[in-house]
C-alpha atoms as a PDB file:
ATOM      1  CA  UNK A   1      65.580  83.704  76.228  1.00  0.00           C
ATOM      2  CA  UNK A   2      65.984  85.515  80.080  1.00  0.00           C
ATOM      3  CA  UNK A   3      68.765  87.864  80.139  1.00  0.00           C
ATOM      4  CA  UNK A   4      71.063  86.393  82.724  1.00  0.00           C
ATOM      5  CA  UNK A   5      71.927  88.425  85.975  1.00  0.00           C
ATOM      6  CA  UNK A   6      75.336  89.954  86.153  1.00  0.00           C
ATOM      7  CA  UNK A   7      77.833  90.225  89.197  1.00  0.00           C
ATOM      8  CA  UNK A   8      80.563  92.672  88.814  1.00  0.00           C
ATOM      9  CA  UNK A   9      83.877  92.268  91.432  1.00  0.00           C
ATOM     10  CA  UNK A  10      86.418  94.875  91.774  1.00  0.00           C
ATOM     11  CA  UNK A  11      88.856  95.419  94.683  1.00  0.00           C
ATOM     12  CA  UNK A  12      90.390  98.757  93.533  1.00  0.00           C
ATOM     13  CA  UNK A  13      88.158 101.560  92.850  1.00  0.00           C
ATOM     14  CA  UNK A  14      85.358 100.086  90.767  1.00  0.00           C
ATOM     15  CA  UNK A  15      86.034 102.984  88.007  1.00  0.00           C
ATOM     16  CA  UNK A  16      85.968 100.377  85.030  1.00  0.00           C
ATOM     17  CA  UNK A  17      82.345  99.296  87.085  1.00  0.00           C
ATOM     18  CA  UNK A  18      81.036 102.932  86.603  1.00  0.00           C
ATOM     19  CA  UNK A  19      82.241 103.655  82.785  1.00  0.00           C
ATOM     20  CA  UNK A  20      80.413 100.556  81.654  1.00  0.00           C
ATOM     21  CA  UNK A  21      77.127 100.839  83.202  1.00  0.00           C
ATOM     22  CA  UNK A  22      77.150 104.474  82.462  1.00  0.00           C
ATOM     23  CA  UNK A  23      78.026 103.300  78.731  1.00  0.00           C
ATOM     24  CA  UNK A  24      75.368 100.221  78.843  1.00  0.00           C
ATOM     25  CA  UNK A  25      72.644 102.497  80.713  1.00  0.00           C
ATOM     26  CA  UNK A  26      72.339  98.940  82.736  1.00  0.00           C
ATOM     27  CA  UNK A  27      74.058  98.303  85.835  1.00  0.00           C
ATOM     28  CA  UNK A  28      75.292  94.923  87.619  1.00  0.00           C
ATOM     29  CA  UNK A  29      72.491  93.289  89.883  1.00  0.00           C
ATOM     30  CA  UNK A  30      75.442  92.785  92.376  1.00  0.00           C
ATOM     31  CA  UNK A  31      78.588  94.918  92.956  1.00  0.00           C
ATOM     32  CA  UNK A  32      81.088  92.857  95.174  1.00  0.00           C
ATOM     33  CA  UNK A  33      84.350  93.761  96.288  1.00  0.00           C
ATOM     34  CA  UNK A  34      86.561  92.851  99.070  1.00  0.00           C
ATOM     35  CA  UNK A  35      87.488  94.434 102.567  1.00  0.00           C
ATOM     36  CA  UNK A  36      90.053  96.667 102.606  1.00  0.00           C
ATOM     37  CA  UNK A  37      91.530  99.615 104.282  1.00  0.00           C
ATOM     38  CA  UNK A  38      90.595 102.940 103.470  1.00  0.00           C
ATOM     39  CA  UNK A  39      94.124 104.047 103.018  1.00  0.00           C
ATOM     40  CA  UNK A  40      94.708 101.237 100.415  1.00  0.00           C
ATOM     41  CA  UNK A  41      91.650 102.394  98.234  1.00  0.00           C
ATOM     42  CA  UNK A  42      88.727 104.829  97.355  1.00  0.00           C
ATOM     43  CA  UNK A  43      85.967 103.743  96.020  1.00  0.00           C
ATOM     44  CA  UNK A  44      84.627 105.532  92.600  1.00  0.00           C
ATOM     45  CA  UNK A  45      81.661 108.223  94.371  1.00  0.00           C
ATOM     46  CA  UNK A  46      79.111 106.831  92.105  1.00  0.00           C
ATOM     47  CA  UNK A  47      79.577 103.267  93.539  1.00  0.00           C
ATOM     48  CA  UNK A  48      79.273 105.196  96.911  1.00  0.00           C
ATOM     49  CA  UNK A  49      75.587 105.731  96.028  1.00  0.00           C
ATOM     50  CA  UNK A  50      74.991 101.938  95.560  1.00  0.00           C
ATOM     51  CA  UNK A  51      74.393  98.987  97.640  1.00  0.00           C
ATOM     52  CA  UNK A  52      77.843  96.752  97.238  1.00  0.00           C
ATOM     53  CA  UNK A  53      78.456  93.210  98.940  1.00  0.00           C
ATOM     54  CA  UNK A  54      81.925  93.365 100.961  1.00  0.00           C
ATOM     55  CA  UNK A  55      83.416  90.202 101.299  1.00  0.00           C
ATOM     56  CA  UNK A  56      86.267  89.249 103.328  1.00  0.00           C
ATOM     57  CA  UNK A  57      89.758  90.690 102.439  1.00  0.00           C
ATOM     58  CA  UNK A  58      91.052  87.181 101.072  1.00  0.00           C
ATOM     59  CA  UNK A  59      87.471  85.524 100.338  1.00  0.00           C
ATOM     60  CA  UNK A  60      87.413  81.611 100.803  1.00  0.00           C
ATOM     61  CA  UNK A  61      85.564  78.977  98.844  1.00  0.00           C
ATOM     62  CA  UNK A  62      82.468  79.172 101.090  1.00  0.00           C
ATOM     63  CA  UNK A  63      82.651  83.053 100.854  1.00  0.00           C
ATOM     64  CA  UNK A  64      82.006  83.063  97.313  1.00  0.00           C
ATOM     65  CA  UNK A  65      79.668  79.413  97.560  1.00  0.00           C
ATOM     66  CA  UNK A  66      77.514  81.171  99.766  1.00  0.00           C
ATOM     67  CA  UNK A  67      77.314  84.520  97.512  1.00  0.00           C
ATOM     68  CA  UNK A  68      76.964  83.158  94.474  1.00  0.00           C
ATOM     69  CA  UNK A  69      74.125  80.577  95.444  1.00  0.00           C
ATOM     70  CA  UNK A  70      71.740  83.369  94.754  1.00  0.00           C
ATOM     71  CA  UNK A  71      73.230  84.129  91.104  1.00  0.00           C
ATOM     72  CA  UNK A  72      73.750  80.174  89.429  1.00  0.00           C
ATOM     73  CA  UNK A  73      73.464  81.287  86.320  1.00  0.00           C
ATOM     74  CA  UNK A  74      74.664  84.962  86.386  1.00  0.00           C
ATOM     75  CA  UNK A  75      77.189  86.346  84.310  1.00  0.00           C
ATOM     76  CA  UNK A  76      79.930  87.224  86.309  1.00  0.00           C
ATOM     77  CA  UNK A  77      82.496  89.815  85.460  1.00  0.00           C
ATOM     78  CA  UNK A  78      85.820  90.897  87.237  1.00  0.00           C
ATOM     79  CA  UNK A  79      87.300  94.509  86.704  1.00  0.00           C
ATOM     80  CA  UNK A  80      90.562  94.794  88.893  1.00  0.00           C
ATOM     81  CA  UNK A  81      89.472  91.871  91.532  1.00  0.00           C
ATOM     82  CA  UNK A  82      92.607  91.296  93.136  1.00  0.00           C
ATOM     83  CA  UNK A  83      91.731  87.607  94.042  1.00  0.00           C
ATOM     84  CA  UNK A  84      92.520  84.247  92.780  1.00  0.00           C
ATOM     85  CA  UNK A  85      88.691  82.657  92.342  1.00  0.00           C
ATOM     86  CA  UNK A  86      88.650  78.932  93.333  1.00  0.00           C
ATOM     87  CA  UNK A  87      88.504  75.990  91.012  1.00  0.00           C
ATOM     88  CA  UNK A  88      85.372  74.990  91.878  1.00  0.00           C
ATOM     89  CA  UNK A  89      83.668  78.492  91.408  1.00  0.00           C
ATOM     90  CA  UNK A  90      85.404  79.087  87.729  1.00  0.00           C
ATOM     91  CA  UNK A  91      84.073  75.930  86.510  1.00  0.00           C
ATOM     92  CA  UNK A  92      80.325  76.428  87.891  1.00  0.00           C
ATOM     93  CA  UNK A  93      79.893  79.602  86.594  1.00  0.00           C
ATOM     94  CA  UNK A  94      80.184  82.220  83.485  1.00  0.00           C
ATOM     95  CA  UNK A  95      83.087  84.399  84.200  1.00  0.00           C
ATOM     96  CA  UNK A  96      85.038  86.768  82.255  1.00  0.00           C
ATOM     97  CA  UNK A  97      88.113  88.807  83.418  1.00  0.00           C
ATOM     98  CA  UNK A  98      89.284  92.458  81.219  1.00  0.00           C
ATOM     99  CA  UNK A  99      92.817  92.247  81.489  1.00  0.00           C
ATOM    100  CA  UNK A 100      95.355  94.734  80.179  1.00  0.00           C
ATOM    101  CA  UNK A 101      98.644  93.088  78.665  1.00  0.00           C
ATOM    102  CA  UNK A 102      98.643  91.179  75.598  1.00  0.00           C
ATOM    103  CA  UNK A 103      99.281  88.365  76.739  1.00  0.00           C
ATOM    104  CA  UNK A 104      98.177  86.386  73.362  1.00  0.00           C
ATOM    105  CA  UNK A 105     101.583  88.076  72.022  1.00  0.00           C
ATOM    106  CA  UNK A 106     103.368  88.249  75.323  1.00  0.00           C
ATOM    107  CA  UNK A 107     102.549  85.363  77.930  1.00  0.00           C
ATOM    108  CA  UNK A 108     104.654  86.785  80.358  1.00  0.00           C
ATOM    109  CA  UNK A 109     102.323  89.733  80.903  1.00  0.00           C
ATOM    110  CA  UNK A 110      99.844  87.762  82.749  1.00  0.00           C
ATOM    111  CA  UNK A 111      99.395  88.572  86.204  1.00  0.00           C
ATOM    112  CA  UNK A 112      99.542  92.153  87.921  1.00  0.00           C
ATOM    113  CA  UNK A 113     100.316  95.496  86.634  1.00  0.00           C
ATOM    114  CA  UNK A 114     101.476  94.123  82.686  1.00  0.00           C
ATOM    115  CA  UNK A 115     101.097  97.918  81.840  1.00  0.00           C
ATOM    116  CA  UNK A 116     103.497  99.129  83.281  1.00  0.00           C
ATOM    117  CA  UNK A 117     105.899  95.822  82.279  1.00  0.00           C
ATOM    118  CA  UNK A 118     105.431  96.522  78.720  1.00  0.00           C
ATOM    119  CA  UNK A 119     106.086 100.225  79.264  1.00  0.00           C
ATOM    120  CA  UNK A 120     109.291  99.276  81.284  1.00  0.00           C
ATOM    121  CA  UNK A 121     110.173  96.207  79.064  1.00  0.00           C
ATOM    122  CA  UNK A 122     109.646  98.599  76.210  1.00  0.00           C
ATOM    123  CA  UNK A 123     107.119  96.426  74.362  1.00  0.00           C
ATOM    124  CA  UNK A 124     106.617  98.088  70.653  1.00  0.00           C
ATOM    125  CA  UNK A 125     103.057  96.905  70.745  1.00  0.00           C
ATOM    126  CA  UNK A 126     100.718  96.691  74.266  1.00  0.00           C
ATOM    127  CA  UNK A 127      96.858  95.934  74.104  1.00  0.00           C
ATOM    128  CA  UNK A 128      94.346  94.214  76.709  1.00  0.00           C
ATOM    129  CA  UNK A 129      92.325  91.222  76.731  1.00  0.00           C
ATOM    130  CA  UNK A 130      88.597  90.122  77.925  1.00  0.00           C
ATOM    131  CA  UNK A 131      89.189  86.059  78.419  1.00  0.00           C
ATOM    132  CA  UNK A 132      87.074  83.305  80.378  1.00  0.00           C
ATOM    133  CA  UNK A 133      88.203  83.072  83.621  1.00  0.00           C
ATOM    134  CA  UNK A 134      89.543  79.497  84.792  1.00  0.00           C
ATOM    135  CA  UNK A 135      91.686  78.433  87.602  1.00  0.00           C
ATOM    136  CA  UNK A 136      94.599  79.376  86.333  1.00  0.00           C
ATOM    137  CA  UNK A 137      96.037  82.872  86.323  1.00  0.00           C
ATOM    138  CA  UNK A 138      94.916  84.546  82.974  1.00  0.00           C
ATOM    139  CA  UNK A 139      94.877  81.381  81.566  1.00  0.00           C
ATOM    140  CA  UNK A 140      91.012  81.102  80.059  1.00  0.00           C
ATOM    141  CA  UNK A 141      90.113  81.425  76.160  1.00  0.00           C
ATOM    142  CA  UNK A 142      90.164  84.532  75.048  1.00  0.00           C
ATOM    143  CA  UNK A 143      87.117  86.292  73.764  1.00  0.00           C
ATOM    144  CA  UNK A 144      88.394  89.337  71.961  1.00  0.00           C
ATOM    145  CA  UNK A 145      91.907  91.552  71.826  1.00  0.00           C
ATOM    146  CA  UNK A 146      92.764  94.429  71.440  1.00  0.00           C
ATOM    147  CA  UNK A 147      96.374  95.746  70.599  1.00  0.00           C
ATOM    148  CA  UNK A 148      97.967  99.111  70.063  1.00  0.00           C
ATOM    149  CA  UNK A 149     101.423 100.680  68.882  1.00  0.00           C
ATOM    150  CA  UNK A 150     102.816 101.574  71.798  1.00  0.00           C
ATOM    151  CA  UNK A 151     105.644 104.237  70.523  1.00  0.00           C
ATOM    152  CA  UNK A 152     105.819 107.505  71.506  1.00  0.00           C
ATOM    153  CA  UNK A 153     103.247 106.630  74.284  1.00  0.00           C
ATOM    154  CA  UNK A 154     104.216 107.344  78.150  1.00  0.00           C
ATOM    155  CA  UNK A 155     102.883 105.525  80.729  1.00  0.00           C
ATOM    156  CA  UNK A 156      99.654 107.435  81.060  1.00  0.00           C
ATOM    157  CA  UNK A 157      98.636 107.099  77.115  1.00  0.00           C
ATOM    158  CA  UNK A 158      99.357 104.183  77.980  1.00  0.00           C
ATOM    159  CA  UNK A 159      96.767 103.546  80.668  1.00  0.00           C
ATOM    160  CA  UNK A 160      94.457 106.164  78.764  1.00  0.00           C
ATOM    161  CA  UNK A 161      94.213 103.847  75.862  1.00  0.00           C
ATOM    162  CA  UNK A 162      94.279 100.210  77.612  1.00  0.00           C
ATOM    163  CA  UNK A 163      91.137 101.748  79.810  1.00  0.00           C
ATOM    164  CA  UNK A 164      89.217 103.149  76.644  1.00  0.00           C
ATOM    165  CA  UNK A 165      90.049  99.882  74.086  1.00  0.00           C
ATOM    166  CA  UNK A 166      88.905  97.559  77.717  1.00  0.00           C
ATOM    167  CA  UNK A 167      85.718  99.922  78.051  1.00  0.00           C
ATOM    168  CA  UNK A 168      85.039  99.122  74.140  1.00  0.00           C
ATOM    169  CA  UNK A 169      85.609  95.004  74.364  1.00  0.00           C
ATOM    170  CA  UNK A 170      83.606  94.859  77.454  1.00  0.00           C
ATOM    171  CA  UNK A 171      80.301  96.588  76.116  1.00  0.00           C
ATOM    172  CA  UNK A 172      80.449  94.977  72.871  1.00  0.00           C
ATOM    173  CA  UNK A 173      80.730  91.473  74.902  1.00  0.00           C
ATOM    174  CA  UNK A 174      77.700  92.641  77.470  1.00  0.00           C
ATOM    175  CA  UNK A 175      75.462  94.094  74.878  1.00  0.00           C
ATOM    176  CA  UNK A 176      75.200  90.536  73.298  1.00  0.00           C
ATOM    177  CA  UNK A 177      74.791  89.056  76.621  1.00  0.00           C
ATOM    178  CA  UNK A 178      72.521  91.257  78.572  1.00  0.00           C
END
């Protein structure tokens, strides 16, 4: 069976991006991320060195139709992309979303920054998530969890630790894919 292409998004720095590829010795066929302004972001130096699609700041439907017509059957993988994907792209296409809060214990972590929730809510246990995308927010099955005792931790073990167990569930997903 042909390995399917893969499309990685990111809109912050594209580290997570990096730290897989470099892990996988395989990188994405297609880096996308979004417009924004230099002072909002800085993109990881390695990505620097590659060719990556910009698309508009708040892509539409016909932003991602017309990217994605070259890639129907990729694999499609977002790593911080900032960006609700439509309904109509979620259900054409194979995509998976790494999300850190553990949200099969805590629903309300869905959405942005659930690190630093849990460390603020004082969760006893945090962890991170790699679930099917669909059109609702973190909403999509979830393909494998990870979850950690959180006391003692600060904020930054915390980060530390989400970014290393998410670096682990997303190559054992794309080794059995690609």
């Amino acid at each position: 069976m042909d390995k399917p292409q893969w499309v990685a998004f990111f809109s912050q720095t594209g580290e997570e991006i990096v730290n897989i590829s470099q892990t996988l010795g395989r990188w994405p066929d297609v880096i996308v991320t979004n417009e924004r302004p230099e002072e909002l972001r800085e993109i990881h130096s390695t990505l620097e060195r590659r060719q990556i699609h910009m698309m508009p700041n708040k892509p539409t439907l016909q932003d991602y139709i017309d990217l994605l017509m070259y890639y129907p059957k990729a694999l499609i993988t977002l790593h911080g992309w900032l960006r609700i994907i439509p309904p109509e792209i979620c259900e054409r296409h194979a995509i998976y979303n790494g999300h850190p809060g553990l949200i099969t214990k805590y629903p309300e972590l869905k959405g942005k920054d659930p690190q630093i929730r849990a460390f603020e809510g004082k969760y006893e246990t945090v962890g991170c998530v790699l679930h099917k995308v669909t059109a609702g927010v973190d909403e999509g099955d979830i393909i494998d969890e990870e979850q950690i005792n959180a006391f003692q931790l600060d904020l930054d073990g915390i980060f530390r630790i989400l970014k290393d167990r998410s670096l682990y569930m997303w190559c054992n997903f794309l080794q059995k894919i690609l």
